[in-house]
PDB file of N, CA and C in Angstrom:
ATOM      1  N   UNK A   1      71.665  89.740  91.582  1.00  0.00           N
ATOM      2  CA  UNK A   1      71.318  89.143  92.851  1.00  0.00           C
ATOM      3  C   UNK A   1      72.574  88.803  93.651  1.00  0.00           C
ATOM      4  N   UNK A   2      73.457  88.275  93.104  1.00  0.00           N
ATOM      5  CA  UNK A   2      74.274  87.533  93.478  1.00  0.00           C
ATOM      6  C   UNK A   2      75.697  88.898  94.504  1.00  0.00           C
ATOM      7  N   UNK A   3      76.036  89.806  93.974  1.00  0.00           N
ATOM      8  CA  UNK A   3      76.431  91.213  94.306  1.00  0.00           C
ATOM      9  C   UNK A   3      75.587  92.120  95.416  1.00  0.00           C
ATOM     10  N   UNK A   4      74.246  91.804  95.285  1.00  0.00           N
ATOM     11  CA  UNK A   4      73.529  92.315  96.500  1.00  0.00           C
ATOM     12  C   UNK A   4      73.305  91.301  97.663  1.00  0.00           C
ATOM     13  N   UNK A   5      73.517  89.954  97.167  1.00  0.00           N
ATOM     14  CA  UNK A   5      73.546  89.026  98.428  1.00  0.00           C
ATOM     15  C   UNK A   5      74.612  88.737  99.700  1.00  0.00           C
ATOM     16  N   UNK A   6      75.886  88.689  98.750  1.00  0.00           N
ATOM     17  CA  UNK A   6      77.446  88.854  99.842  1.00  0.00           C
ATOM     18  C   UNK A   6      77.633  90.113  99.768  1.00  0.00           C
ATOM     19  N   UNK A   7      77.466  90.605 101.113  1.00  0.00           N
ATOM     20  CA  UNK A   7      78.366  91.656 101.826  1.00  0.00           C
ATOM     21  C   UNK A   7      79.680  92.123 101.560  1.00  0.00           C
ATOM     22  N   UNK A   8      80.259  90.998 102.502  1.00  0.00           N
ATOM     23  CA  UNK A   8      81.774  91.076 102.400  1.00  0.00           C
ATOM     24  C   UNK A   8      82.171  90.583 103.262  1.00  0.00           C
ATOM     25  N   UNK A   9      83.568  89.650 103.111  1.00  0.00           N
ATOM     26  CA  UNK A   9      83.860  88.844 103.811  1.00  0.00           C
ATOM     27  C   UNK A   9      84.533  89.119 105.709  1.00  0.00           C
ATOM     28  N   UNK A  10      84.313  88.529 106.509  1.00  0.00           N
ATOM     29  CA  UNK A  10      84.437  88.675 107.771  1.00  0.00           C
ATOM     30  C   UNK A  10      85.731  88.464 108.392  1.00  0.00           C
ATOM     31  N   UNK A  11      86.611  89.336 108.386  1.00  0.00           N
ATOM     32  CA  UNK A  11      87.943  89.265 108.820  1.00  0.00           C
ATOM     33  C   UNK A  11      88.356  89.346 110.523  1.00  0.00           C
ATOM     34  N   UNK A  12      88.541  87.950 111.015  1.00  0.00           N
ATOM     35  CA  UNK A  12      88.769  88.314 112.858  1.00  0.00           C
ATOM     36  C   UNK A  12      89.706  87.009 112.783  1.00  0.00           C
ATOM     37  N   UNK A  13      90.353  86.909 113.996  1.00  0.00           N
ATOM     38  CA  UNK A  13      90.852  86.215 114.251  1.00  0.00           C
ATOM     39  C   UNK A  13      90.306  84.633 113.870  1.00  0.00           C
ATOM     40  N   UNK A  14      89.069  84.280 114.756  1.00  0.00           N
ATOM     41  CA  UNK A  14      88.484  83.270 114.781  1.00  0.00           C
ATOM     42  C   UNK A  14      88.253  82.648 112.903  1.00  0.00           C
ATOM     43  N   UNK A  15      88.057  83.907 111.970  1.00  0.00           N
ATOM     44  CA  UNK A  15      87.629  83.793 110.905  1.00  0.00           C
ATOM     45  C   UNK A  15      88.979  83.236 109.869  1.00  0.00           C
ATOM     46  N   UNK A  16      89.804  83.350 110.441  1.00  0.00           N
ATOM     47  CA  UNK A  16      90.925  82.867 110.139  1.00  0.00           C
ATOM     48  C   UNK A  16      91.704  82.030 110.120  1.00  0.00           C
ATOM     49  N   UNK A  17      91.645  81.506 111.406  1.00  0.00           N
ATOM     50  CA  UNK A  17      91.645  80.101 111.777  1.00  0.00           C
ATOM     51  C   UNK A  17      91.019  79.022 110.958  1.00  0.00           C
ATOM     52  N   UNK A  18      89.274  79.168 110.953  1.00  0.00           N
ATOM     53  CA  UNK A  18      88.491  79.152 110.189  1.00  0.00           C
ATOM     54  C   UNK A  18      89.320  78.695 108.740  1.00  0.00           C
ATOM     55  N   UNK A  19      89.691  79.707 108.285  1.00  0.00           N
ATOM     56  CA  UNK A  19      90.170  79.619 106.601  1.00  0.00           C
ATOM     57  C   UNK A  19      90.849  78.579 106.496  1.00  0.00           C
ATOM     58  N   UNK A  20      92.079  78.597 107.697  1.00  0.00           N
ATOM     59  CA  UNK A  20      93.042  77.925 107.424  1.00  0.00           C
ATOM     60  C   UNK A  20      91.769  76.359 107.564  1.00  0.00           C
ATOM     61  N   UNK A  21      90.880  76.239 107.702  1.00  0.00           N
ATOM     62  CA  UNK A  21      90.429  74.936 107.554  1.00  0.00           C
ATOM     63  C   UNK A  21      89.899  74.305 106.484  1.00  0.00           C
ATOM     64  N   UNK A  22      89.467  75.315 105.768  1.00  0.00           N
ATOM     65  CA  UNK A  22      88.665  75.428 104.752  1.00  0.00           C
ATOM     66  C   UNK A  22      87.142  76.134 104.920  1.00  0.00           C
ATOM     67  N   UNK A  23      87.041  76.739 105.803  1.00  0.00           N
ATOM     68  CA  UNK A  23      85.373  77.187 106.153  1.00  0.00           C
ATOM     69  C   UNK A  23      85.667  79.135 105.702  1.00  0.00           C
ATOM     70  N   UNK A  24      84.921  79.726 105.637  1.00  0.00           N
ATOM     71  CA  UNK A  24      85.265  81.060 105.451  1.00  0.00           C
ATOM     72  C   UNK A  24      83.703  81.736 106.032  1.00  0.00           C
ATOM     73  N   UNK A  25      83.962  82.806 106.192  1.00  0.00           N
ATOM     74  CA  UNK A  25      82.836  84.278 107.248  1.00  0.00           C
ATOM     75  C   UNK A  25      82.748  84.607 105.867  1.00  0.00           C
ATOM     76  N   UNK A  26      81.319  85.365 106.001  1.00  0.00           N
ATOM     77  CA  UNK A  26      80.603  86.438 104.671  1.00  0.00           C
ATOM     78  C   UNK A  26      79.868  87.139 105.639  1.00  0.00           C
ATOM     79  N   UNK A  27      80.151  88.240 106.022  1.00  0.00           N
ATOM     80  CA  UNK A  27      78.625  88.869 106.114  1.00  0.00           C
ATOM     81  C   UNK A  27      77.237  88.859 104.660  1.00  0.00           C
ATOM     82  N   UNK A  28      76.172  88.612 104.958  1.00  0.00           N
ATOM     83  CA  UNK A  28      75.303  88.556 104.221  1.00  0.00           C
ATOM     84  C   UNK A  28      74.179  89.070 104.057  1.00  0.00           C
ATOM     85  N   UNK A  29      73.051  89.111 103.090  1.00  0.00           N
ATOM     86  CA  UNK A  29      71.586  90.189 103.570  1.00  0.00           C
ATOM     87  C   UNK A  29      71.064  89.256 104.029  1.00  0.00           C
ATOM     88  N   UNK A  30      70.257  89.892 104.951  1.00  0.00           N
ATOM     89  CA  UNK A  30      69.420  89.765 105.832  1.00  0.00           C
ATOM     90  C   UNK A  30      68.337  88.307 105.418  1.00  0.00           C
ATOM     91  N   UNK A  31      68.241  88.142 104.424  1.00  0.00           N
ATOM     92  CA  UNK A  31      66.788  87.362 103.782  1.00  0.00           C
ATOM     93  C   UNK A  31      67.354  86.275 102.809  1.00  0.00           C
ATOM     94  N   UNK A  32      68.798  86.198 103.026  1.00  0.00           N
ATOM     95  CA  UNK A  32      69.625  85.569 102.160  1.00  0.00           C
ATOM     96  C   UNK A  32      69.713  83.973 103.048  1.00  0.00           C
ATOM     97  N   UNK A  33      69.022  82.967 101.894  1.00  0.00           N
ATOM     98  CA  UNK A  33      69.123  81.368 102.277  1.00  0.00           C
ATOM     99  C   UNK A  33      70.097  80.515 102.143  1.00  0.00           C
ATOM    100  N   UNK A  34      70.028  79.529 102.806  1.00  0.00           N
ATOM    101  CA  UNK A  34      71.967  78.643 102.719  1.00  0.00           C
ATOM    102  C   UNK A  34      71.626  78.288 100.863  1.00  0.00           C
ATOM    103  N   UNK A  35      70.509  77.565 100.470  1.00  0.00           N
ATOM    104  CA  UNK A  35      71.286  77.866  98.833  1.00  0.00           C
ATOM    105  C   UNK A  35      71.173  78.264  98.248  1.00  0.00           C
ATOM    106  N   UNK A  36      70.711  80.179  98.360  1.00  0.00           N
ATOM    107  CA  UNK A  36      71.199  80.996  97.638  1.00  0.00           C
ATOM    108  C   UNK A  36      72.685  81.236  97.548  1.00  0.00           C
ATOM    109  N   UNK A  37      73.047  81.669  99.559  1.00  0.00           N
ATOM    110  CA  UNK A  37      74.278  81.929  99.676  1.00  0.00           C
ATOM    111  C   UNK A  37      74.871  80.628  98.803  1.00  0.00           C
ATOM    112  N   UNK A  38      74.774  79.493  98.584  1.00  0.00           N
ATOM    113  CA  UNK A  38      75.649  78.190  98.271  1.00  0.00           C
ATOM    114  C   UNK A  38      75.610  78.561  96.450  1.00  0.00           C
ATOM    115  N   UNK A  39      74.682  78.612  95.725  1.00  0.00           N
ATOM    116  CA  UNK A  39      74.808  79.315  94.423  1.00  0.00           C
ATOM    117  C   UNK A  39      75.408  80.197  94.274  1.00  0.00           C
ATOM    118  N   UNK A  40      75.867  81.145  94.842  1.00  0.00           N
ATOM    119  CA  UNK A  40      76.466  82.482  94.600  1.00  0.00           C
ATOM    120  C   UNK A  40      77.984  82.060  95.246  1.00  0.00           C
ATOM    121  N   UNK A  41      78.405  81.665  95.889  1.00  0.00           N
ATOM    122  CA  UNK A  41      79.760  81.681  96.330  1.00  0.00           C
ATOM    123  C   UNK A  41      80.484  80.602  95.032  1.00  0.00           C
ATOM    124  N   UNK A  42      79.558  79.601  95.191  1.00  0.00           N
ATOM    125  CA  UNK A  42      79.894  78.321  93.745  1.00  0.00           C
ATOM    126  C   UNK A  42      80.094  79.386  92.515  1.00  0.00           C
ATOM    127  N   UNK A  43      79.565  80.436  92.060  1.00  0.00           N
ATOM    128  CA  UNK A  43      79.409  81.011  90.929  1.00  0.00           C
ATOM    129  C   UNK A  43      79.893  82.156  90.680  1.00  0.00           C
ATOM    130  N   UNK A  44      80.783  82.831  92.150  1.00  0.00           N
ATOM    131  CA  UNK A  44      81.728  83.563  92.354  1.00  0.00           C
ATOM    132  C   UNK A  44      82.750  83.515  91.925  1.00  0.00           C
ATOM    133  N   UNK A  45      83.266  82.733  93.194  1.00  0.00           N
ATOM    134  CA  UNK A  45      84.653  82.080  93.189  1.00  0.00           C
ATOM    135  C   UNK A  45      85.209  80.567  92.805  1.00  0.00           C
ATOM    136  N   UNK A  46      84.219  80.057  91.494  1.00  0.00           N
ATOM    137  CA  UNK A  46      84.523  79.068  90.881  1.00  0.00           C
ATOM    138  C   UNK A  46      85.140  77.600  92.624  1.00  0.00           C
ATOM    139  N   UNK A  47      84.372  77.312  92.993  1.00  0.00           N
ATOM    140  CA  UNK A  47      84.484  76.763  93.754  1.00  0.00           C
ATOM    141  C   UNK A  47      83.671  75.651  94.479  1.00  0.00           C
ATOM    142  N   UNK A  48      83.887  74.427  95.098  1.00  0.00           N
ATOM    143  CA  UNK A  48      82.730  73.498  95.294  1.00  0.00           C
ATOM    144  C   UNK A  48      82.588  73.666  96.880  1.00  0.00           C
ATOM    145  N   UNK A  49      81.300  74.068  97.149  1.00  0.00           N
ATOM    146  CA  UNK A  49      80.775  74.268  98.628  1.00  0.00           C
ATOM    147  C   UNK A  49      80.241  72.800  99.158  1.00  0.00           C
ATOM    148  N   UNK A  50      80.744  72.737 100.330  1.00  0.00           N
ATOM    149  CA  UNK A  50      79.790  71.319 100.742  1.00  0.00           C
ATOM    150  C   UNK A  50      78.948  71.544 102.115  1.00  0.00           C
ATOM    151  N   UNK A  51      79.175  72.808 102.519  1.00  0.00           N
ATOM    152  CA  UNK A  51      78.208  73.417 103.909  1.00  0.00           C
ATOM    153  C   UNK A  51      78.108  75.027 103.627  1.00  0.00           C
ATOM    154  N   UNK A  52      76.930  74.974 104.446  1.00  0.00           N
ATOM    155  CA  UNK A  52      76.878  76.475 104.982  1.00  0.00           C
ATOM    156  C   UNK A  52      75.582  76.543 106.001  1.00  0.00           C
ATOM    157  N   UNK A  53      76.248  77.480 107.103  1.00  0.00           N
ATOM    158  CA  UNK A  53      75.660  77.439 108.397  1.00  0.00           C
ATOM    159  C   UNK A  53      75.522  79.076 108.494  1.00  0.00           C
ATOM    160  N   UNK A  54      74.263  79.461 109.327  1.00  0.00           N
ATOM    161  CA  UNK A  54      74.194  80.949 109.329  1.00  0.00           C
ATOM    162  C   UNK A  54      73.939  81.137 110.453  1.00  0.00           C
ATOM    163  N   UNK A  55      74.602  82.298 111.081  1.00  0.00           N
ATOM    164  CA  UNK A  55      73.985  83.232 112.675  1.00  0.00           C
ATOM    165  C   UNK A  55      73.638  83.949 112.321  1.00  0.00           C
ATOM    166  N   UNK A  56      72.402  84.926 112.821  1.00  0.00           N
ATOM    167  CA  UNK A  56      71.746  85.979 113.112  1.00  0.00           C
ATOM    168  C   UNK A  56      72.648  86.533 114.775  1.00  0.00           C
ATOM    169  N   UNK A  57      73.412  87.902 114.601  1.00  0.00           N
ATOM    170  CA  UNK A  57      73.866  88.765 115.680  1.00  0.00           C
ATOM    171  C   UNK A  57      72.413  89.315 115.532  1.00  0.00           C
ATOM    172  N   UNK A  58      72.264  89.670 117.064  1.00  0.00           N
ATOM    173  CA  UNK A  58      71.520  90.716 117.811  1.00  0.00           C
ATOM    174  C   UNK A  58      72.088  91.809 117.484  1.00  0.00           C
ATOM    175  N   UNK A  59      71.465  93.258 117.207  1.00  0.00           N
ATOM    176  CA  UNK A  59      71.354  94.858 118.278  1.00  0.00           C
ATOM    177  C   UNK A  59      72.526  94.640 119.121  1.00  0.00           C
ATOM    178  N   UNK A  60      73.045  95.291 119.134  1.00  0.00           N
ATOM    179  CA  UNK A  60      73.412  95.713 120.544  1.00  0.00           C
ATOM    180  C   UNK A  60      73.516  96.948 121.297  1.00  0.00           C
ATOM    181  N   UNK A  61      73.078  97.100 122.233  1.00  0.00           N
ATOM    182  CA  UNK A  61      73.367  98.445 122.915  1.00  0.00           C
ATOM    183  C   UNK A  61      74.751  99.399 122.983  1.00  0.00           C
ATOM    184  N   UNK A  62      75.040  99.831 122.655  1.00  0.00           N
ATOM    185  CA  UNK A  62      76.117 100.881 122.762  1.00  0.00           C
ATOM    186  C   UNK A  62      76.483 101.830 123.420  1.00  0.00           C
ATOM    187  N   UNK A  63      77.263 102.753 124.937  1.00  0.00           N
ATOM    188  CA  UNK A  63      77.063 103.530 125.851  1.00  0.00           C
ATOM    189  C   UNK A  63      78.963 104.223 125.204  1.00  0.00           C
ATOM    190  N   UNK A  64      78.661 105.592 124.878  1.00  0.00           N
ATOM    191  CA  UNK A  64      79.647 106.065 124.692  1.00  0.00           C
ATOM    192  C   UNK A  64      79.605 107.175 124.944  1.00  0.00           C
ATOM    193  N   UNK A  65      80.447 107.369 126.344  1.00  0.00           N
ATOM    194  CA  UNK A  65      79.932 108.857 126.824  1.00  0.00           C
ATOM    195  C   UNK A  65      78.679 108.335 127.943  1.00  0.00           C
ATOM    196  N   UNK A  66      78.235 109.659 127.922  1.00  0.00           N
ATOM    197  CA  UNK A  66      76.583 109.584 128.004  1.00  0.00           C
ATOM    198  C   UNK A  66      75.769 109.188 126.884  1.00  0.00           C
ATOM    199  N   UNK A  67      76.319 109.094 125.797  1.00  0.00           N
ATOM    200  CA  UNK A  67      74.996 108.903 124.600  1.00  0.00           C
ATOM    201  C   UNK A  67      75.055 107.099 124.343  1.00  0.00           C
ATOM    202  N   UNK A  68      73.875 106.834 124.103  1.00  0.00           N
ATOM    203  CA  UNK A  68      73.851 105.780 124.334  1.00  0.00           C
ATOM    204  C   UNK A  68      72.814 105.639 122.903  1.00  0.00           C
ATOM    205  N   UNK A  69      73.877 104.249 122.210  1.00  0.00           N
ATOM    206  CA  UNK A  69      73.336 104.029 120.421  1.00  0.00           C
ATOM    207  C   UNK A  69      72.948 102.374 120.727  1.00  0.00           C
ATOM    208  N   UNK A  70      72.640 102.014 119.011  1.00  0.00           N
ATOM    209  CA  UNK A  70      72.573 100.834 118.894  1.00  0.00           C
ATOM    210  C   UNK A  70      73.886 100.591 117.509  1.00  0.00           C
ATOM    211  N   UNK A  71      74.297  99.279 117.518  1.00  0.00           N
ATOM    212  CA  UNK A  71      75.153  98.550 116.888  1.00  0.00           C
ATOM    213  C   UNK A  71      74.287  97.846 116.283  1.00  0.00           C
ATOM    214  N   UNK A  72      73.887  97.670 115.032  1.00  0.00           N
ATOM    215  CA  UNK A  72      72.780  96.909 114.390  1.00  0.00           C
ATOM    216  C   UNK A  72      73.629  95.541 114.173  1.00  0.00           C
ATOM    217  N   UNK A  73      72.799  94.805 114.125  1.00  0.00           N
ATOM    218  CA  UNK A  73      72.727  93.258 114.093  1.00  0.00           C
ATOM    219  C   UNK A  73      72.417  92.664 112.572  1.00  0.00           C
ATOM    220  N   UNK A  74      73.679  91.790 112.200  1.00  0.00           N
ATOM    221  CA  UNK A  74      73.734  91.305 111.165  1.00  0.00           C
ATOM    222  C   UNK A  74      73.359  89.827 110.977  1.00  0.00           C
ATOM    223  N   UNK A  75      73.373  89.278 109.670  1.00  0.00           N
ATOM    224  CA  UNK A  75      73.502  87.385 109.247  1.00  0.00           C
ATOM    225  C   UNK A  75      74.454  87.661 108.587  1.00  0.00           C
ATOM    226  N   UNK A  76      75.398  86.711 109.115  1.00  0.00           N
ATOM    227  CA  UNK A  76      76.757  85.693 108.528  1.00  0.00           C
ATOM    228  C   UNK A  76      77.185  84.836 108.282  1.00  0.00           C
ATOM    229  N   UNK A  77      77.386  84.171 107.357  1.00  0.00           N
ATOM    230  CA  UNK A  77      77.525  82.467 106.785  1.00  0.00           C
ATOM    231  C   UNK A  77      78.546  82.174 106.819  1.00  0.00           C
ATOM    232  N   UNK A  78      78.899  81.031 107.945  1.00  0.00           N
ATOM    233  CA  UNK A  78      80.180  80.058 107.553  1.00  0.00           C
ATOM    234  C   UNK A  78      79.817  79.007 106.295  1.00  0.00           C
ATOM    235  N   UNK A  79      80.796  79.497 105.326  1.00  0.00           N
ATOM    236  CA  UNK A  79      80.969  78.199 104.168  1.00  0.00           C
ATOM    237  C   UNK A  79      81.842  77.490 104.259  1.00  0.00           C
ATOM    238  N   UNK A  80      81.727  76.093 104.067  1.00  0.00           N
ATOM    239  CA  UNK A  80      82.553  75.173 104.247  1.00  0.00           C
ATOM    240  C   UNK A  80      82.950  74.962 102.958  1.00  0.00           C
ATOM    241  N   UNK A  81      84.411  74.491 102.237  1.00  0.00           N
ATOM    242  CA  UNK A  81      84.748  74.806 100.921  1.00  0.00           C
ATOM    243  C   UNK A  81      84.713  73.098 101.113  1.00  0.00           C
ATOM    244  N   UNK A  82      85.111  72.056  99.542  1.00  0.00           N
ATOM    245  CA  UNK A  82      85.690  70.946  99.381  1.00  0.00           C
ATOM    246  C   UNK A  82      87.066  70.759  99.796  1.00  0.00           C
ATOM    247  N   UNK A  83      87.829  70.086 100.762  1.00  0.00           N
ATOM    248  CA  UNK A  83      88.790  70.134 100.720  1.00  0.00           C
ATOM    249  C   UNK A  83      90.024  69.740  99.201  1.00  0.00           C
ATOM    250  N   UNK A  84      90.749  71.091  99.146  1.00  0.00           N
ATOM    251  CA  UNK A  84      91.757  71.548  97.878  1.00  0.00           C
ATOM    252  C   UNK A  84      91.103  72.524  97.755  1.00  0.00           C
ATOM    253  N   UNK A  85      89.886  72.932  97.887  1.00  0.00           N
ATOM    254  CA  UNK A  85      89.626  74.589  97.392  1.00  0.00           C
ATOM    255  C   UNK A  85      89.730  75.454  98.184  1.00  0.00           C
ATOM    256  N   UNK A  86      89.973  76.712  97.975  1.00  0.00           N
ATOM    257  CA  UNK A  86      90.383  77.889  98.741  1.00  0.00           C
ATOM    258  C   UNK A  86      90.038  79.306  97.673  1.00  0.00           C
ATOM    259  N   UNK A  87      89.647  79.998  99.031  1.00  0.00           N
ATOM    260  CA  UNK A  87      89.542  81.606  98.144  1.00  0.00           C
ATOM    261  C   UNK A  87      90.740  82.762  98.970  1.00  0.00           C
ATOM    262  N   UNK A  88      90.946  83.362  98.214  1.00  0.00           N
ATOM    263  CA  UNK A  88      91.611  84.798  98.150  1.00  0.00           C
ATOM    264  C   UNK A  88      90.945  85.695  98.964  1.00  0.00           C
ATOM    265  N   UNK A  89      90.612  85.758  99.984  1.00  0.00           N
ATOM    266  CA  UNK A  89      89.579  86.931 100.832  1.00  0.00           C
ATOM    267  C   UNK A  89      90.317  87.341 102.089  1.00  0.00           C
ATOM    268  N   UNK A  90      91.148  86.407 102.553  1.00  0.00           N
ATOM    269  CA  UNK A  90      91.627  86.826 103.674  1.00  0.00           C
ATOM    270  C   UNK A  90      92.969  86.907 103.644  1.00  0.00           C
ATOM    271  N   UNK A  91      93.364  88.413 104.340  1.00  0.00           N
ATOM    272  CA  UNK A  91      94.699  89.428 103.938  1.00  0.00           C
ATOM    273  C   UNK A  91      95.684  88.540 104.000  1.00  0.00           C
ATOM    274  N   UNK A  92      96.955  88.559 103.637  1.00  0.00           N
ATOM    275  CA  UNK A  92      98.144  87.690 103.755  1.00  0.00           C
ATOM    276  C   UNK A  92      98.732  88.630 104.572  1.00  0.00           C
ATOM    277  N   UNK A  93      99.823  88.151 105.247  1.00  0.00           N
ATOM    278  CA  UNK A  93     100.791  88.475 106.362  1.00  0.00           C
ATOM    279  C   UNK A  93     101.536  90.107 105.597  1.00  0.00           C
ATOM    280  N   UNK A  94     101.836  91.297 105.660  1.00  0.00           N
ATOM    281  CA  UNK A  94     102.930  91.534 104.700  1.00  0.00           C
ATOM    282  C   UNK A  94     104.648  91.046 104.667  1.00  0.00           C
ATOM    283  N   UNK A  95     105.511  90.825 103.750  1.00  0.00           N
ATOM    284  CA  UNK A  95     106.573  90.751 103.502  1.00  0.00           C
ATOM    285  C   UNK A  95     107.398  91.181 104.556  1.00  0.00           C
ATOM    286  N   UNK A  96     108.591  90.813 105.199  1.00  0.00           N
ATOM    287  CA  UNK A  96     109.159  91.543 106.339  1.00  0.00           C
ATOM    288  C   UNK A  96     110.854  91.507 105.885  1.00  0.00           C
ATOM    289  N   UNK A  97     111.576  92.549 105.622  1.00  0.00           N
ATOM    290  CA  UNK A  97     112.822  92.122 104.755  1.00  0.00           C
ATOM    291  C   UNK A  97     113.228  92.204 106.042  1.00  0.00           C
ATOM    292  N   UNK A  98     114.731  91.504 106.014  1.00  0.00           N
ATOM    293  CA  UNK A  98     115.398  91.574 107.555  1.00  0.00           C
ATOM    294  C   UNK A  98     116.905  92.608 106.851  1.00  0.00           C
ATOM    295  N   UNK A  99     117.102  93.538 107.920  1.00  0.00           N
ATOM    296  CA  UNK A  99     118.283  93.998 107.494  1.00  0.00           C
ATOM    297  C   UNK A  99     119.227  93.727 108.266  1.00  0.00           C
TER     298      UNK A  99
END
């Protein structure tokens, strides 16, 4: 259950910021509840959750060219961690040697 419920985590700017607070993005399925999502992240990443909030994105229309698609519409959970906990999901800077 727990492997078919998180997606994968949501990497943007805003989602980052985010981290640095302690809250983190998941995309998630569709039918997935705050404490399922809250069992499964606790039982993941060994970690104590004290929120989680979900959006539903819309469809969206798409015009590229003349052809004109849809962008399907997802649910995504902000989790709020305990402050001291943190996960590994979002990329680190790379290394920059100076010559």
């Amino acid at each position: 259950m727990s492997k078919l419920l998180l997606k994968k985590p949501l990497i943007t700017e805003k989602s980052a910021t985010l981290g640095a607070r302690g809250a983190y993005v998941f995309m998630v399925d569709k039918n997935a509840t705050k404490p399922e999502i809250k069992k499964t992240i606790q039982q993941e990443y060994k970690v104590t959750v004290t929120g989680v909030n979900i959006l539903n994105t819309k469809p969206k229309t798409v015009h590229v060219g003349r052809g004109i698609g849809t962008k399907p519409g997802f649910k995504k959970a902000i989790v709020t961690l305990k402050a001291g906990d943190n996960l590994d999901v979002l990329p680190t800077a790379p290394e920059t040697s100076s010559k």
